[in-house]
C-alpha atoms as a PDB file:
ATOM      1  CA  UNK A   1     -54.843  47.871  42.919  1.00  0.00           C
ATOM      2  CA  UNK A   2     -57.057  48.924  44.917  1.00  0.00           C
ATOM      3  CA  UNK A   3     -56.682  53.027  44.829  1.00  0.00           C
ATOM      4  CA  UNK A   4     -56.335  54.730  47.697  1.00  0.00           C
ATOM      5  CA  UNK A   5     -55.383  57.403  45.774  1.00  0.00           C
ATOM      6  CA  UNK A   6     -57.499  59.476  43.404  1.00  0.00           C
ATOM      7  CA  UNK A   7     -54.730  60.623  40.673  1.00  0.00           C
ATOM      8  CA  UNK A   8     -55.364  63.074  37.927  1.00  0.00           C
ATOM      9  CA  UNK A   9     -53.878  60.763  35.312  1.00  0.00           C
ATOM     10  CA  UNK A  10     -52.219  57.204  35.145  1.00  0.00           C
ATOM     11  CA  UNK A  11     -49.386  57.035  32.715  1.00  0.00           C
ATOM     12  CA  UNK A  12     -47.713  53.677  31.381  1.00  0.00           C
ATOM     13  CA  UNK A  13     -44.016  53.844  30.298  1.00  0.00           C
ATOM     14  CA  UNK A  14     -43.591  51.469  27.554  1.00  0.00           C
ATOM     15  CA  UNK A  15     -40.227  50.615  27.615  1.00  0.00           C
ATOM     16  CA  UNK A  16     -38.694  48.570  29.828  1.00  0.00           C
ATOM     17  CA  UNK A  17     -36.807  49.604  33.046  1.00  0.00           C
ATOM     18  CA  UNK A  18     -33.557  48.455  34.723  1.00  0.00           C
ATOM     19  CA  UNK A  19     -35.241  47.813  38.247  1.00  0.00           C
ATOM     20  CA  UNK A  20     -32.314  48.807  40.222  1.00  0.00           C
ATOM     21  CA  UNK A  21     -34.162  52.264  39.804  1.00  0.00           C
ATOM     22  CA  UNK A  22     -35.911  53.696  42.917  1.00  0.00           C
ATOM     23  CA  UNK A  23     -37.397  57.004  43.133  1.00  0.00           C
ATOM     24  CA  UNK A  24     -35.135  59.468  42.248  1.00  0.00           C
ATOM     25  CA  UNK A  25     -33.968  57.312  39.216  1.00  0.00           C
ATOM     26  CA  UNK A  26     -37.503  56.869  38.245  1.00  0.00           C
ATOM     27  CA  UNK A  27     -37.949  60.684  38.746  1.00  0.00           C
ATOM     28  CA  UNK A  28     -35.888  61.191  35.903  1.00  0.00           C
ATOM     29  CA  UNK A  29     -37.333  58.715  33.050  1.00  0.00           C
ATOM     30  CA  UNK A  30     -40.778  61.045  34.331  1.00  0.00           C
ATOM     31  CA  UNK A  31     -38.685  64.078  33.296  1.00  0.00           C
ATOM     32  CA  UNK A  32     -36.620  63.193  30.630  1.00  0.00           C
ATOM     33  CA  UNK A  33     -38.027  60.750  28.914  1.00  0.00           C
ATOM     34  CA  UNK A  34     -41.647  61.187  29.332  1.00  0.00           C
ATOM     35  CA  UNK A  35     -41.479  64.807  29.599  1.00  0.00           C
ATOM     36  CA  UNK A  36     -43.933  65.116  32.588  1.00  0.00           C
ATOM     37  CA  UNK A  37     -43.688  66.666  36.082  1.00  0.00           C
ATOM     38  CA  UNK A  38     -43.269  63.397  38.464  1.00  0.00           C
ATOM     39  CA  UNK A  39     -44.987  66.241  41.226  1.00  0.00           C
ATOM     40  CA  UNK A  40     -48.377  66.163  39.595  1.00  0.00           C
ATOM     41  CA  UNK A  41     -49.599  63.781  41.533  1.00  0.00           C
ATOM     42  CA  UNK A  42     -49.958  61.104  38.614  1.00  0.00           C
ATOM     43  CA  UNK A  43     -49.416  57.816  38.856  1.00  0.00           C
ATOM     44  CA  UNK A  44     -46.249  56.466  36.350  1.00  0.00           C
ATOM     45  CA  UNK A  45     -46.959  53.037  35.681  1.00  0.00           C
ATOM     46  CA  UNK A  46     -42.870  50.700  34.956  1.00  0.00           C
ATOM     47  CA  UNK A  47     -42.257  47.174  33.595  1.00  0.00           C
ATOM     48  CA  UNK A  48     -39.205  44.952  34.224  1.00  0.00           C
ATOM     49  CA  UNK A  49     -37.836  43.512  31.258  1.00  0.00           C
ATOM     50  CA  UNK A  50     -38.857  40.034  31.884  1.00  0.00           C
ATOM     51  CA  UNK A  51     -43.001  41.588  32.606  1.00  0.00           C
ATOM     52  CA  UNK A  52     -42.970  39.742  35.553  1.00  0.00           C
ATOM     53  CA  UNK A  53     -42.723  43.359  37.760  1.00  0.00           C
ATOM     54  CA  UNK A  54     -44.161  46.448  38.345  1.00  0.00           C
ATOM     55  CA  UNK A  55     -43.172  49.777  40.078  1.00  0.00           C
ATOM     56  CA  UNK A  56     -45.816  52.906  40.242  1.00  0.00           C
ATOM     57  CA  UNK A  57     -44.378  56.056  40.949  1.00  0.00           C
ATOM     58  CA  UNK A  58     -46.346  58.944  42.477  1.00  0.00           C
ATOM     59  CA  UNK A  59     -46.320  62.233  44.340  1.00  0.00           C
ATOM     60  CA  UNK A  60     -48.973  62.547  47.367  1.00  0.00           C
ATOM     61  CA  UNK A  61     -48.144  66.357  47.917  1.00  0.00           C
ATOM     62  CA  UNK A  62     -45.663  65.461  50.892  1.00  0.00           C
ATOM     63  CA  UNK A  63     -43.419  62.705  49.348  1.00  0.00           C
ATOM     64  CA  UNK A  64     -43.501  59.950  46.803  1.00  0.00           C
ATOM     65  CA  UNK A  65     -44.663  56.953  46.802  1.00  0.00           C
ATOM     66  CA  UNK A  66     -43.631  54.310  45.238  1.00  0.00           C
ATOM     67  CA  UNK A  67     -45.131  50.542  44.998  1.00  0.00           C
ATOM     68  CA  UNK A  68     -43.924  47.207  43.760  1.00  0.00           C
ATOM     69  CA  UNK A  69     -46.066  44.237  42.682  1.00  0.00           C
ATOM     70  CA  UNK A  70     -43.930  41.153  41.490  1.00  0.00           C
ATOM     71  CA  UNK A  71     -45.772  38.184  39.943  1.00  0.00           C
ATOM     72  CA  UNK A  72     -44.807  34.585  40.942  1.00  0.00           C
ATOM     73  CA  UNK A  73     -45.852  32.570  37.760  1.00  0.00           C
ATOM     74  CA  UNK A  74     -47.486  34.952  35.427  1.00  0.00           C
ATOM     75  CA  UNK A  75     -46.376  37.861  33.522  1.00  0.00           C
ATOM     76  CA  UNK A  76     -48.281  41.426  32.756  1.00  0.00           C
ATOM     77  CA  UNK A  77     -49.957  41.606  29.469  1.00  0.00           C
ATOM     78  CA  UNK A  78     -47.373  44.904  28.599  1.00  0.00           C
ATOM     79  CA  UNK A  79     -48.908  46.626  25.730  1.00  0.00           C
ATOM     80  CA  UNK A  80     -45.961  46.539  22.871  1.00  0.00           C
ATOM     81  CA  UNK A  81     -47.849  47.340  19.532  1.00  0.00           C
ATOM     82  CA  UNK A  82     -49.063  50.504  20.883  1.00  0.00           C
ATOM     83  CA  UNK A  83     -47.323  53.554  19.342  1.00  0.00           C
ATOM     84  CA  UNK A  84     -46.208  55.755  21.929  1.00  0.00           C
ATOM     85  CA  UNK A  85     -43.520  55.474  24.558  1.00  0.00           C
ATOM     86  CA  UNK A  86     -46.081  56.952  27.121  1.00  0.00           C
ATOM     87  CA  UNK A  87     -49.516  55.289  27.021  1.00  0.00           C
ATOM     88  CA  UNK A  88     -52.219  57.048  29.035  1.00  0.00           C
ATOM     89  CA  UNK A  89     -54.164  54.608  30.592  1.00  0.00           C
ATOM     90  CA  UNK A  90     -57.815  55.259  32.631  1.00  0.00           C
ATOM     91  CA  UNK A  91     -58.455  53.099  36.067  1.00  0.00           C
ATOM     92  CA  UNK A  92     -60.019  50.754  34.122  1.00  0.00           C
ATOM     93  CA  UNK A  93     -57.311  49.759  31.732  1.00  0.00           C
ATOM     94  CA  UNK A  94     -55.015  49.773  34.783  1.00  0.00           C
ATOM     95  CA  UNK A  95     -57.447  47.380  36.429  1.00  0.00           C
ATOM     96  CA  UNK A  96     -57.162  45.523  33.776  1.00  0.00           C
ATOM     97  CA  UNK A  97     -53.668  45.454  33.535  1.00  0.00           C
ATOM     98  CA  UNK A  98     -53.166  44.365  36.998  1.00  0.00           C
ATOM     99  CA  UNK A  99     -55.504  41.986  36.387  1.00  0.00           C
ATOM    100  CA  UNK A 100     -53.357  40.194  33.612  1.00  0.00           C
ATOM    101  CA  UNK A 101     -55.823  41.185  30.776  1.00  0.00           C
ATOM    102  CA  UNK A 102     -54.261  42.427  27.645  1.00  0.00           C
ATOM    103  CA  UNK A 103     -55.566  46.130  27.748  1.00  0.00           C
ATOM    104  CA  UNK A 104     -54.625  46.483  24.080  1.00  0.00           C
ATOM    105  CA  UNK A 105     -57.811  44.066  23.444  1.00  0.00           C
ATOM    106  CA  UNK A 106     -60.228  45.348  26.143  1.00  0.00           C
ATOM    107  CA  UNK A 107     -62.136  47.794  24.723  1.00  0.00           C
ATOM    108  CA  UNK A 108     -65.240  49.110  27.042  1.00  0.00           C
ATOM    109  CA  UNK A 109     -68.326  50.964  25.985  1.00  0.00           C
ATOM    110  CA  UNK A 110     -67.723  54.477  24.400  1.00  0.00           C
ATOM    111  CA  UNK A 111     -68.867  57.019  26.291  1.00  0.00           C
ATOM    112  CA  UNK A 112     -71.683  59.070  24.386  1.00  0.00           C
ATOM    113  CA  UNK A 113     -72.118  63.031  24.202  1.00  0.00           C
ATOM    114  CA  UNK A 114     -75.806  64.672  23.155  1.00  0.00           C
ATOM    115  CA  UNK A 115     -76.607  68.044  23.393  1.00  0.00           C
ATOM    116  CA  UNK A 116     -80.151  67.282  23.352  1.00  0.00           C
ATOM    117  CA  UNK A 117     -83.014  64.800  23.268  1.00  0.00           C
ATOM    118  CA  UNK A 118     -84.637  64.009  20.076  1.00  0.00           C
END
């Protein structure tokens, strides 16, 4: 996905959702379930069941928005051995994602902190 948005965090919901939810269901899981504010302007990140759909949730300080993307033959490489309910992800890893990698394998560079040159 191409972002036309620049959010302050992109969070992944691990478990699936029943995709009869729009917006103000979706609202909720952000509240109750993943105990964040669906008005910060994040994006939240849902799965189908069957991995073959995705909804993004987010807040662009007048209304949400909220996107779709369904696969016709593939499904998205949903990251199930990772601990938490609520993965945070970077643009990268939802690049990836979208891009039917498994983002539980993709591991880029670390970034590297000096306070000074030896």
């Amino acid at each position: 996905m191409k972002m036309f948005v620049e959010p302050p965090a992109i969070y992944l919901h691990k478990a699936p959702v029943d995709f009869r939810k729009s917006i103000n269901g979706l609202s909720a899981i952000v509240e109750s379930e993943m105990e964040l504010s669906p008005f910060s302007g994040a994006l939240f990140i849902f799965c189908n069941r069957q991995r073959d759909k995705l909804k993004v949730l987010y807040w662009d300080k007048t209304g949400f928005c909220l996107w779709y993307k369904r696969l016709e033959k593939a499904k998205f490489k949903w990251p199930r051995k990772m601990q938490s309910s609520t993965i945070t992800l970077t643009e990268q890893q939802w690049a990836w994602l979208l891009d039917g990698l498994d983002i539980t394998l993709m591991k880029g560079h670390q970034p590297l902190h000096f306070s000074a040159m030896t």
